[in-house]
Protein backbone atom coordinates (compact mmCIF):
# COMPACT_ATOMS: atom_id res chain seq x y z
CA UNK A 1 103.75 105.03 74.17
CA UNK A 2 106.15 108.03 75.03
CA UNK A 3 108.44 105.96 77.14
CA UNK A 4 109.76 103.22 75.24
CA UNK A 5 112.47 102.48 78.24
CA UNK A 6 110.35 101.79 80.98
CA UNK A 7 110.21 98.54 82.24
CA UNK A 8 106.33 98.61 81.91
CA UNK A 9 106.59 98.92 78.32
CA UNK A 10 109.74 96.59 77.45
CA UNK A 11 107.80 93.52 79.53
CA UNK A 12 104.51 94.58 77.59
CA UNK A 13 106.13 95.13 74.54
CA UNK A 14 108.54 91.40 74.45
CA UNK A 15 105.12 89.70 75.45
CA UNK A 16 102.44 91.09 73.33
CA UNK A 17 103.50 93.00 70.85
CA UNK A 18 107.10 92.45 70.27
CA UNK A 19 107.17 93.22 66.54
CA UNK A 20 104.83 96.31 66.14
CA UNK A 21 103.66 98.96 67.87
CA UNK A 22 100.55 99.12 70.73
CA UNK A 23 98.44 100.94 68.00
CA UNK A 24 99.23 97.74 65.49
CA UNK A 25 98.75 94.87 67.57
CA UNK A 26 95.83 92.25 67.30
CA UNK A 27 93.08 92.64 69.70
CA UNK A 28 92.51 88.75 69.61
CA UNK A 29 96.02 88.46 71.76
CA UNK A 30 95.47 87.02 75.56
CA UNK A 31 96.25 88.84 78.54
CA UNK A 32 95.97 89.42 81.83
CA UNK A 33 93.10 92.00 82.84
CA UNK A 34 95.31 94.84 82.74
CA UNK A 35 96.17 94.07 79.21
CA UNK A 36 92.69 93.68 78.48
CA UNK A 37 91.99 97.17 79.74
CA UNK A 38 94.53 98.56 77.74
CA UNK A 39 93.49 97.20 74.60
CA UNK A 40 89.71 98.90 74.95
CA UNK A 41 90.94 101.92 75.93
CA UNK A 42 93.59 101.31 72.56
CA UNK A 43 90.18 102.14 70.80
CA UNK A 44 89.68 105.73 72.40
CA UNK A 45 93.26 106.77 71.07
CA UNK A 46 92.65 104.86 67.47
CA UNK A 47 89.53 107.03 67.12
CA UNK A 48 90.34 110.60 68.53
CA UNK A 49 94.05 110.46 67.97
CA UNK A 50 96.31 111.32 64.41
CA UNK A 51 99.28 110.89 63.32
CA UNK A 52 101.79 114.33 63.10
CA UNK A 53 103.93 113.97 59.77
CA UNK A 54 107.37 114.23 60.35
CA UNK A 55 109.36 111.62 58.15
CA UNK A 56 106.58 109.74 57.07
CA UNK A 57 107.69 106.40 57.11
CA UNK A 58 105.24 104.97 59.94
CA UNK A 59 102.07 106.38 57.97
CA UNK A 60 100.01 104.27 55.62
CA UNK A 61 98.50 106.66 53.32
CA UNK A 62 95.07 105.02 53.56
CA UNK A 63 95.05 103.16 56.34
CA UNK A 64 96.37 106.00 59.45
CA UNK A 65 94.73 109.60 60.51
CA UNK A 66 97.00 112.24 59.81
CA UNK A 67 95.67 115.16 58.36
CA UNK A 68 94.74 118.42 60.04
CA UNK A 69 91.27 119.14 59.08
CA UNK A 70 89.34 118.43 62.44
CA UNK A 71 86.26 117.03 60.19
CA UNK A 72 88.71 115.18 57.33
CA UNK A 73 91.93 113.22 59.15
CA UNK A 74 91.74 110.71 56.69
CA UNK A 75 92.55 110.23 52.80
CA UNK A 76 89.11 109.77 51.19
CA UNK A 77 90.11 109.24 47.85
CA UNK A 78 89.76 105.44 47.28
CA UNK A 79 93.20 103.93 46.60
CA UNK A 80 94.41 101.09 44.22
CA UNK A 81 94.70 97.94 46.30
CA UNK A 82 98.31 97.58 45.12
CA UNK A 83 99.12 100.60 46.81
CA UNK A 84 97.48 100.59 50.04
CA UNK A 85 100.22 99.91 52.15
CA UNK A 86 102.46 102.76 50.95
CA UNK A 87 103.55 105.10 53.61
CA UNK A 88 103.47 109.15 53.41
CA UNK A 89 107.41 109.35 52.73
CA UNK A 90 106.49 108.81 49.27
CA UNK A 91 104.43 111.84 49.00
CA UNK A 92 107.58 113.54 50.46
CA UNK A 93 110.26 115.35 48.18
CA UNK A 94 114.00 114.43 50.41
CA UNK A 95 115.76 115.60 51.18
CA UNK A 96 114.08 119.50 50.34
CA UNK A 97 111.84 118.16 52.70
CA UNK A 98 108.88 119.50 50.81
CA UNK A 99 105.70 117.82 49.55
CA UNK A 100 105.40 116.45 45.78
CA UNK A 101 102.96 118.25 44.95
CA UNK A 102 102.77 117.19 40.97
CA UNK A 103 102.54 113.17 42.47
CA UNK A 104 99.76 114.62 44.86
CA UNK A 105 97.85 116.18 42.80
CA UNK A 106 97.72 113.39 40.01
CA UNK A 107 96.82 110.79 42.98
CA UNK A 108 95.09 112.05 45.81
CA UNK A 109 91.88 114.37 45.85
CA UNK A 110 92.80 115.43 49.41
CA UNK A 111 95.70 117.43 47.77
CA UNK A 112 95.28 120.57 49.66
CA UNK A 113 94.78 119.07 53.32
CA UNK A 114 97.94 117.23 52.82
CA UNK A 115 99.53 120.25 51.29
CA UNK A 116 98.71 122.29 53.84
CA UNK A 117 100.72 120.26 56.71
CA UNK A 118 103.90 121.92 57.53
CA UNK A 119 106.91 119.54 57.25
CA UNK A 120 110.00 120.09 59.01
CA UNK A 121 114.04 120.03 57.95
CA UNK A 122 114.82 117.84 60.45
CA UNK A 123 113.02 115.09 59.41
CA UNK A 124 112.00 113.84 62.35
CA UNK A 125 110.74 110.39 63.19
CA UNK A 126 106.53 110.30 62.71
CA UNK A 127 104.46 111.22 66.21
CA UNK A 128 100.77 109.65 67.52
CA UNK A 129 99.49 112.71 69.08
CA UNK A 130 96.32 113.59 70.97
CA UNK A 131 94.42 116.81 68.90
CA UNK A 132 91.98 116.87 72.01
CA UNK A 133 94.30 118.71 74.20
CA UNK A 134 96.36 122.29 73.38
CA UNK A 135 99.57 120.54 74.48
CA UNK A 136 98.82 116.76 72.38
CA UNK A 137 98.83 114.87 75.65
CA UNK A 138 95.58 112.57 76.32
CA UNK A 139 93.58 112.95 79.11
CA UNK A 140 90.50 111.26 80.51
CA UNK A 141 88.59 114.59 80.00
CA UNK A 142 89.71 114.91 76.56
CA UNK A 143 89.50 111.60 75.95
CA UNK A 144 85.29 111.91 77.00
CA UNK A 145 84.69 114.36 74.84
CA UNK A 146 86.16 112.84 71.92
CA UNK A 147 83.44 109.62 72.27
CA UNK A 148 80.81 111.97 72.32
CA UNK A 149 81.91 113.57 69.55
CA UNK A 150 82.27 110.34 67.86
CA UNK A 151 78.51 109.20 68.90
CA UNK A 152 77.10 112.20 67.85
CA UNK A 153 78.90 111.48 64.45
CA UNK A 154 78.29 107.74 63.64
CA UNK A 155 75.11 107.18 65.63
CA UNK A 156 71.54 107.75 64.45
CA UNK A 157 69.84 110.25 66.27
CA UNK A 158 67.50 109.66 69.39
CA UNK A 159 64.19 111.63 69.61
CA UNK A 160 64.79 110.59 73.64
CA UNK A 161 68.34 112.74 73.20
CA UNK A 162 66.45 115.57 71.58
CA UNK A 163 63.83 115.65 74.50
CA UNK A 164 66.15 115.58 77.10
CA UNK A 165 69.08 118.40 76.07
CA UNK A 166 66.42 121.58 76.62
CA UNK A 167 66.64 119.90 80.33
CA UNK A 168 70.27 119.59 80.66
CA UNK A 169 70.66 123.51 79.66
CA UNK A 170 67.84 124.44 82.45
CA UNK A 171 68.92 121.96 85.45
CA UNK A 172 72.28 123.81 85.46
CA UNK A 173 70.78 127.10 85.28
CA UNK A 174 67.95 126.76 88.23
CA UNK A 175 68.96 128.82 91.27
CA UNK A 176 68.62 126.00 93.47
CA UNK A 177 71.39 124.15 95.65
CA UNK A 178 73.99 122.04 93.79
CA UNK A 179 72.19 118.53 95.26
CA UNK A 180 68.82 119.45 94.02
CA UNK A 181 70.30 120.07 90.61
CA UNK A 182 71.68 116.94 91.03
CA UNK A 183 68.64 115.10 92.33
CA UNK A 184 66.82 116.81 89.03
CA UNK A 185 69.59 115.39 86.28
CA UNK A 186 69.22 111.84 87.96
CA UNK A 187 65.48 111.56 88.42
CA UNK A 188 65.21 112.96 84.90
CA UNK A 189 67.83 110.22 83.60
CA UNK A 190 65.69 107.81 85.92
CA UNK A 191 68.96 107.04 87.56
CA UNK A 192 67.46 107.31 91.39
CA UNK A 193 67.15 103.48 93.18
CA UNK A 194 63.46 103.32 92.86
CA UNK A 195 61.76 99.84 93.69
CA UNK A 196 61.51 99.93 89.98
CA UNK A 197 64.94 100.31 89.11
CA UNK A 198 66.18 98.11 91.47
CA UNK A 199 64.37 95.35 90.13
CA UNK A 200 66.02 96.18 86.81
CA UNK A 201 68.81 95.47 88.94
CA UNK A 202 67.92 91.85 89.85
CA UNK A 203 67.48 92.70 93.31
CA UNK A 204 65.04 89.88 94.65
CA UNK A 205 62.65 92.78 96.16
CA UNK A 206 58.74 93.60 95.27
CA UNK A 207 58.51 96.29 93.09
CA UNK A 208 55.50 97.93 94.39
CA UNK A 209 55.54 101.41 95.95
CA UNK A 210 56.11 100.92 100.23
CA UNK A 211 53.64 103.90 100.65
CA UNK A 212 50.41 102.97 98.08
CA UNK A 213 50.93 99.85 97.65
CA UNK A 214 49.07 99.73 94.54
CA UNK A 215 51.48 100.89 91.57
CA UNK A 216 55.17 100.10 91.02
CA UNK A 217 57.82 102.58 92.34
CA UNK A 218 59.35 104.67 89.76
CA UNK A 219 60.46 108.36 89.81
CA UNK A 220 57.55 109.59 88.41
CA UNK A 221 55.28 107.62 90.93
CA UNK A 222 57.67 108.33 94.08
CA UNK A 223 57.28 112.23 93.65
CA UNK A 224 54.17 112.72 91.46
CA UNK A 225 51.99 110.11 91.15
CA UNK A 226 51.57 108.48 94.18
CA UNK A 227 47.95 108.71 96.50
CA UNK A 228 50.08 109.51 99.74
CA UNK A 229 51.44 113.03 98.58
CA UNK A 230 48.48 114.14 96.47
CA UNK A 231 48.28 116.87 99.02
CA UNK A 232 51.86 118.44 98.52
CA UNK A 233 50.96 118.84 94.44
CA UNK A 234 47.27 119.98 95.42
CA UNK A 235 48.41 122.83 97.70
CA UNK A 236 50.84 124.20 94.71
CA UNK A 237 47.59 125.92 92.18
CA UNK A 238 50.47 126.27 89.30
CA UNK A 239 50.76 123.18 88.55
CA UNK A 240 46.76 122.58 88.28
CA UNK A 241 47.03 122.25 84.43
CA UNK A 242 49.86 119.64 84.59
CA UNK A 243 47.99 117.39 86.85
CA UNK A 244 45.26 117.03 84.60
CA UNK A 245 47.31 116.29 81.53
CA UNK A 246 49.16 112.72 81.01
CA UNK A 247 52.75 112.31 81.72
CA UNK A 248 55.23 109.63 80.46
CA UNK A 249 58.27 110.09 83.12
CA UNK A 250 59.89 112.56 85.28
CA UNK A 251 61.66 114.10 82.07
CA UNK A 252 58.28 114.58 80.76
CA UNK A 253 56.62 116.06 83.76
CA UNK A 254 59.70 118.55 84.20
CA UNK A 255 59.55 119.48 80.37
CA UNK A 256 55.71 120.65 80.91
CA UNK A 257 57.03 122.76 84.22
CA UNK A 258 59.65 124.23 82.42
CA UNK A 259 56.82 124.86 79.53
CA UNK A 260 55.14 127.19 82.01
CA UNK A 261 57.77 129.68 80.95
CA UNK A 262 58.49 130.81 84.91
CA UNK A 263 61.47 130.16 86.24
CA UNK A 264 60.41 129.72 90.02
CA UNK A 265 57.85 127.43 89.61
CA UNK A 266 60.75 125.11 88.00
CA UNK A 267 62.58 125.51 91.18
CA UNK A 268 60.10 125.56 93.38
CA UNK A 269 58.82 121.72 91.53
CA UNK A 270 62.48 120.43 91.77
CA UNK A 271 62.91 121.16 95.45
CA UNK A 272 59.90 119.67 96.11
CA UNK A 273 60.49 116.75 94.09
CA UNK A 274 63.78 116.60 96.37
CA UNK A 275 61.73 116.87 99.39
CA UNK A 276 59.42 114.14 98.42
CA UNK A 277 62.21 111.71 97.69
CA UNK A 278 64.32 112.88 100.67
CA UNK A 279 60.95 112.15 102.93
CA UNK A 280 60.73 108.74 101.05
CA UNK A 281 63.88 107.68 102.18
CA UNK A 282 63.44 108.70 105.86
CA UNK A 283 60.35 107.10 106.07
CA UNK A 284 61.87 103.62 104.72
CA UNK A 285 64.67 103.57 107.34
CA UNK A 286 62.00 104.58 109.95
CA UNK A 287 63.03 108.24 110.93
CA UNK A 288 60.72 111.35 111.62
CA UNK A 289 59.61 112.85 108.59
CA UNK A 290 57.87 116.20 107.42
CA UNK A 291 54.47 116.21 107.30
CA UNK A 292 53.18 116.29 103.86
CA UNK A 293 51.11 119.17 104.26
CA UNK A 294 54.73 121.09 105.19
CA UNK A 295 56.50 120.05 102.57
CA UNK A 296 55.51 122.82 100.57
CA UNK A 297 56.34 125.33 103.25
CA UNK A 298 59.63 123.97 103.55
CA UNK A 299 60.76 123.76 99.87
CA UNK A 300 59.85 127.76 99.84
CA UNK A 301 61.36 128.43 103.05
CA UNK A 302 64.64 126.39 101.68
CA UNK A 303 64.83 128.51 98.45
CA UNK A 304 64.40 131.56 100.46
CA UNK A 305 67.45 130.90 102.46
CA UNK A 306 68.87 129.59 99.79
CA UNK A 307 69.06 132.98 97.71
CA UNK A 308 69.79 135.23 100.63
CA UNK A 309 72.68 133.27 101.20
CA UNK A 310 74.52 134.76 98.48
CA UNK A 311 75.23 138.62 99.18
CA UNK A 312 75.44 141.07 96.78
CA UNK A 313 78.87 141.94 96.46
CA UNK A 314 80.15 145.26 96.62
CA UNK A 315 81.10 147.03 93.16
CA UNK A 316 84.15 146.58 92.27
CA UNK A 317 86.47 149.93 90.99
CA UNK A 318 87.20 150.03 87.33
CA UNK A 319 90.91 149.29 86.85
CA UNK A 320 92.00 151.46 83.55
CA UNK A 321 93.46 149.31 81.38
CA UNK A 322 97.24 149.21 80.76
CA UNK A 323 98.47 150.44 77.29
CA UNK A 324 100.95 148.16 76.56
CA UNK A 325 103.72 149.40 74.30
CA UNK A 326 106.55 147.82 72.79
CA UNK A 327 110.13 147.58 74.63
CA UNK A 328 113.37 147.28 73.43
CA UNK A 329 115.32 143.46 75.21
CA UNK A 330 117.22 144.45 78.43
CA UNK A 331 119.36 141.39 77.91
CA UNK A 332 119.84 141.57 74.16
CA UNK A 333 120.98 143.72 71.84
CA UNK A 334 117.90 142.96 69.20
CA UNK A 335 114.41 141.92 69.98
CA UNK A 336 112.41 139.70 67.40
CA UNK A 337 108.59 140.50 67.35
CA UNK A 338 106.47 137.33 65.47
CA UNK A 339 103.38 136.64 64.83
CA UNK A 340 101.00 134.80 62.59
CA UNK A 341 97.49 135.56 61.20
CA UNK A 342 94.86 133.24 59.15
CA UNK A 343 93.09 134.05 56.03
CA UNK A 344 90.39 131.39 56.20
CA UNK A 345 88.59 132.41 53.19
CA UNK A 346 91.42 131.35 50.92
CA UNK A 347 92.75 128.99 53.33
CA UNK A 348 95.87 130.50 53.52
CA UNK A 349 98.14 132.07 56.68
CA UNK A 350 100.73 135.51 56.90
CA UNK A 351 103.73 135.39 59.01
CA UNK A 352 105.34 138.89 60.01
CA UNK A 353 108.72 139.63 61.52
CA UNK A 354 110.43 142.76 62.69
CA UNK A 355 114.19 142.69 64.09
CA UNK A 356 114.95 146.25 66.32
CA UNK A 357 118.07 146.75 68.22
CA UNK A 358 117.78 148.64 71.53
CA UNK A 359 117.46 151.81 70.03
CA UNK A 360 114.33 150.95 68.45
CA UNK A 361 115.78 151.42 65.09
CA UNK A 362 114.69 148.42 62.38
CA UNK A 363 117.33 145.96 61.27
CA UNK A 364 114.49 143.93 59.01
CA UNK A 365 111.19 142.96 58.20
CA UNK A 366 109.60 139.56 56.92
CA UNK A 367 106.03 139.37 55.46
CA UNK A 368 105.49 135.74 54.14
CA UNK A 369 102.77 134.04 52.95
CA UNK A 370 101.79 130.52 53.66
CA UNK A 371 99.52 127.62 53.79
CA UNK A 372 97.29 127.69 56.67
CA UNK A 373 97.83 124.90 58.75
CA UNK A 374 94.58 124.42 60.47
CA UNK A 375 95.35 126.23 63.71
CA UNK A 376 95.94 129.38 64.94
CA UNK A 377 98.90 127.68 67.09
CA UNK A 378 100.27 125.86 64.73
CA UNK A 379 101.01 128.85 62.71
CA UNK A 380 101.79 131.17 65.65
CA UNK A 381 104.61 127.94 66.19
CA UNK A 382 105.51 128.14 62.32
CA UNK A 383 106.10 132.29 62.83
CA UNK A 384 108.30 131.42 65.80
CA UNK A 385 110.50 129.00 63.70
CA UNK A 386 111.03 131.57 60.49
CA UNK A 387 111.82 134.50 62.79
CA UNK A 388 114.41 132.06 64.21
CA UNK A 389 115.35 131.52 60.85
CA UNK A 390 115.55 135.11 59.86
CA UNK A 391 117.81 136.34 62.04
CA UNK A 392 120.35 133.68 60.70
CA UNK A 393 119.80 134.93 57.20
CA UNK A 394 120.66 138.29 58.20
CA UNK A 395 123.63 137.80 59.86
CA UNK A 396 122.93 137.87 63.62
CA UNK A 397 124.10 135.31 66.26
CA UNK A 398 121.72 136.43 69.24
CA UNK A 399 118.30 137.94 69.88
CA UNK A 400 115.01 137.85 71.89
CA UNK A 401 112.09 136.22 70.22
CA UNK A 402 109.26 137.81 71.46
CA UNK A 403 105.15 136.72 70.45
CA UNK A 404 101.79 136.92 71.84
CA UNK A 405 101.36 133.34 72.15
CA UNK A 406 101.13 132.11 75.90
CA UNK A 407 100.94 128.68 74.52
CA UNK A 408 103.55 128.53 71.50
CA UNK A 409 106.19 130.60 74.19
CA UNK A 410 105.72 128.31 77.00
CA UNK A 411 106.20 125.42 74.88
CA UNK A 412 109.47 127.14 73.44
CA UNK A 413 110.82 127.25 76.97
CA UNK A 414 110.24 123.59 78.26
CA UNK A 415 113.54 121.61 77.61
CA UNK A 416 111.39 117.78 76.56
CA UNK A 417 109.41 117.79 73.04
CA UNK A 418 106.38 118.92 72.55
CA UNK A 419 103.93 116.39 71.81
CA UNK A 420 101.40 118.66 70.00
CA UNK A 421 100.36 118.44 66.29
CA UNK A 422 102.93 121.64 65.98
CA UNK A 423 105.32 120.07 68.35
CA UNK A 424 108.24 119.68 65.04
CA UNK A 425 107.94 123.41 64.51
CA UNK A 426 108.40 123.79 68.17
CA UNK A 427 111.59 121.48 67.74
CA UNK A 428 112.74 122.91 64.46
CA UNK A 429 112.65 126.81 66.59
CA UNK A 430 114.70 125.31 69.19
CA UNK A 431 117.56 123.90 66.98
CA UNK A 432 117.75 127.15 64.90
CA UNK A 433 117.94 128.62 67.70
CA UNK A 434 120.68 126.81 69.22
CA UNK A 435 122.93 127.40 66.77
CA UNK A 436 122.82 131.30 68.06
CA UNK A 437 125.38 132.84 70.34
CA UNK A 438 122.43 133.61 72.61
CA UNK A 439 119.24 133.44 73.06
CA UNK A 440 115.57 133.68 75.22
CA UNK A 441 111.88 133.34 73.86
CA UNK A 442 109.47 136.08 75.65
CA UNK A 443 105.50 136.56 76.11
CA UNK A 444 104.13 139.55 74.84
CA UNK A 445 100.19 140.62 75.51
CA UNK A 446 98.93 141.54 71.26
CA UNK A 447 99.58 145.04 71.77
CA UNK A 448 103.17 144.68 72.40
CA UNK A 449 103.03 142.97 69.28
CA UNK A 450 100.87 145.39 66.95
CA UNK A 451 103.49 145.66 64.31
CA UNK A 452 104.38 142.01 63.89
CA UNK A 453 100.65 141.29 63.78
CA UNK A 454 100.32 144.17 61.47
CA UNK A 455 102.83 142.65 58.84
CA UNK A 456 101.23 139.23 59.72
CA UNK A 457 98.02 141.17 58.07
CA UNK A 458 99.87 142.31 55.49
CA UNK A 459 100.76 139.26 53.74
CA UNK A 460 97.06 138.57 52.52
CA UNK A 461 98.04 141.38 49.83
CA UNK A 462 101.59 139.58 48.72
CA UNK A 463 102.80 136.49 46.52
CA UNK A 464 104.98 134.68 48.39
CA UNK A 465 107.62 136.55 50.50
CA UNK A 466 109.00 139.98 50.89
CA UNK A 467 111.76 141.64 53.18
CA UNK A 468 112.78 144.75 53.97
CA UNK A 469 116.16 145.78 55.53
CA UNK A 470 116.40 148.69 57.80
CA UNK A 471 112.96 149.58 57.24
CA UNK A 472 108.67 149.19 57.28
CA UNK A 473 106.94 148.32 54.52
CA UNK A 474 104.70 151.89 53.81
CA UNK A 475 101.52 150.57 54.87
CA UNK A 476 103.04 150.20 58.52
CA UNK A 477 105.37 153.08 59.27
CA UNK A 478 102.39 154.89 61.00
CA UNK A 479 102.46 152.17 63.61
CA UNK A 480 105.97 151.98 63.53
CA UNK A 481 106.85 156.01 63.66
CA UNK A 482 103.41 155.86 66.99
CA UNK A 483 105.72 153.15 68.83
CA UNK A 484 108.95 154.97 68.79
CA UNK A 485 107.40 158.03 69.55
CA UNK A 486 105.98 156.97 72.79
């Protein structure tokens, strides 16, 4: 999708979908396997992905994801049928570049989500971006996360689900070794290739357990249930009460250990349980095996080595933090300190500049008040463009942009475009500031950046926008007069 020259995509693109886009195509076209593959995992992008506004002429109003709201990406104000294949540029005021905001409040009730979406100058062509990653790129990881996210949304609930997720916190928590915890996840999933299961399997074998011979072989009979290690379980007197009560499955039986409220009887059960199967497996290919009156002895004698394995490690010195103050550039003659804050209770953002020369004196401040745009990057991004911006309206032709963003910065120093949701900020920054004689964007920890944060702050209190030239507004020239001081 990002490389539209590669030969991959121009011999995909002439045979399949030659007149639209990957995301448009019909799923009922023919194609090899691979083409196949691509169109299921199509489905993962359709539902996870959105669309980043830029000039609006590739999004359908009602049909595409594109707003910013993590829980709301798409219009849910139902749309006449005569207009539902109009496209966002519609919505758009050209070439101010600004959003109609009369049209969208008379037509949409998702006024302020699409209000809020920054738009850029530049009008730059529409973007399919990934909101599952901080830099907009899909990845498998990402790309898992988002389906669950999506079950847990549209599917009905499971009481098996609800059951099961006290176990998932407590496997991963056990102080046991990394296989047992594993061992514990997949008996409790019943994922383990019991007789049972691999009849489930259509393997042409007799389910009935090797050892008994009485009951069929599942993970509840291979390590619990079964006659031939009655002895293990009757040797351990904590688990007394759980024998005589019924059990359903593994996950069950483990739920009543873990109900016993200590923690080393659950480990003590699961390494057992490991033992058990572990013996089972030995015994089928015909190799020595424990006896089962050891096997408790063993799993204790494990854990023991187990936890003196890890040594205590020796305490560390206290390293007094750094007090960071602010410097003036050593390559500039100014330095531009941005940053951005968010005012979620009236869903709005601040954006605060401060130019200083080398001397530390002020040149100007910016405190501006906008929309918040859903994320604390995306207006950290926004900040970066306007001080950009700023420095043109006061005259100057080169700076250092300095903010406390590791992410916004390092995107503002990679040369390709940024594919995140804030990636035509990103690009807007990068032309202003290429119209400068010269230029570099820094990284700055917050408290190299107190006053810009502190104007940032500031703008909760204002209207709009408010500058002042050679000088603090009063409520920061304490912080100001404490950082030339030192």
């Amino acid at each position: 999708m990002d490389d539209s020259s590669s030969l991959f995509y121009r011999v995909f693109k002439a045979k399949f979908f030659p007149h639209c886009s990957i995301l448009e195509t019909d799923t009922k076209t023919r194609g090899s396997y691979a083409w196949q593959s691509i169109i299921k995992a199509r489905e993962v992008l359709l539902k996870g992905g959105v669309w980043r506004v830029g000039d609006g002429r590739k999004i359908k109003i009602w049909k595409t994801r594109w707003l910013l709201e993590d829980h709301h990406r798409s219009i849910v104000t139902h749309g006449p049928q005569l207009l539902q294949d109009c496209t966002v540029d519609q919505l758009i005021l050209k070439p101010r570049m600004e959003w109609d905001s009369a049209l969208i409040d008379k037509l949409l009730y998702d006024a302020e989500a699409i209000k809020n979406i920054p738009l850029s100058d530049r009008a730059p062509p529409d973007k399919f971006c990934w909101p599952g990653t901080a830099n907009g790129l899909y990845t498998v990881k990402s790309g898992y996360h988002s389906l669950l996210h999506y079950e847990k949304q549209h599917l009905p609930g499971s009481s098996t689900k609800d059951t099961l997720q006290p176990i998932w916190n407590s496997v991963w928590s056990l102080q046991i070794p990394k296989k047992c915890q594993h061992f514990a996840w997949r008996a409790s999933r019943e994922a383990l290739p019991t007789r049972v299961n691999l009849c489930r399997r259509r393997l042409p074998i007799d389910p009935t357990c090797e050892n008994c011979r009485n009951s069929p072989e599942d993970v509840l009979h291979a390590v619990w249930t079964c006659p031939s290690i009655h002895l293990v379980w009757a040797q351990e007197d904590w688990t007394q009460g759980i024998r005589a009560s019924p059990v359903m499955d593994f996950a069950d039986l483990f739920s009543k250990v873990l109900a016993t409220a200590y923690q080393q009887n659950s480990e003590v059960f699961i390494v057992i349980s490991w033992l058990l199967w572990q013996r089972r497996n030995k015994k089928r290919l015909g190799q020595d095996v424990l006896d089962i009156d050891q096997v408790g002895n063993k799993a204790r004698a494990y854990l023991t080595e187990f936890v003196s394995s890890f040594e205590t490690p020796p305490p560390t010195e206290l390293i007094p933090a750094v007090n960071i103050k602010w410097q003036p550039s050593r390559d500039f003659v100014f330095k531009v300190n941005y940053d951005g804050a968010v005012f979620q209770e009236t869903n709005e953002a601040g954006i605060g500049v401060i130019v200083r020369n080398q001397a530390g004196k002020v040149m100007a401040t910016l405190v501006q008040k906008v929309r918040y745009p859903q994320s604390v990057e995306c207006i950290e991004a926004w900040a970066a463009k306007r001080a950009v911006q700023f420095i043109s309206e006061i005259g100057l032709s080169e700076a250092e942009f300095e903010g406390d963003s590791k992410t916004v910065v390092a995107a503002l120093n990679v040369s390709h475009p940024s594919a995140a949701p804030y990636g035509h900020l990103i690009a807007d920054a990068q032309s202003l500031a290429r119209a400068l004689t010269s230029f570099c964007f820094s990284h700055v920890k917050r408290q190299g950046n107190a006053l810009a944060h502190a104007l940032a702050r500031m703008a909760k209190t204002i209207d709009d926008i408010e500058v002042w030239m050679e000088d603090v507004p009063p409520p920061t020239k304490r912080l100001y007069l404490s950082e030339i001081s030192s």
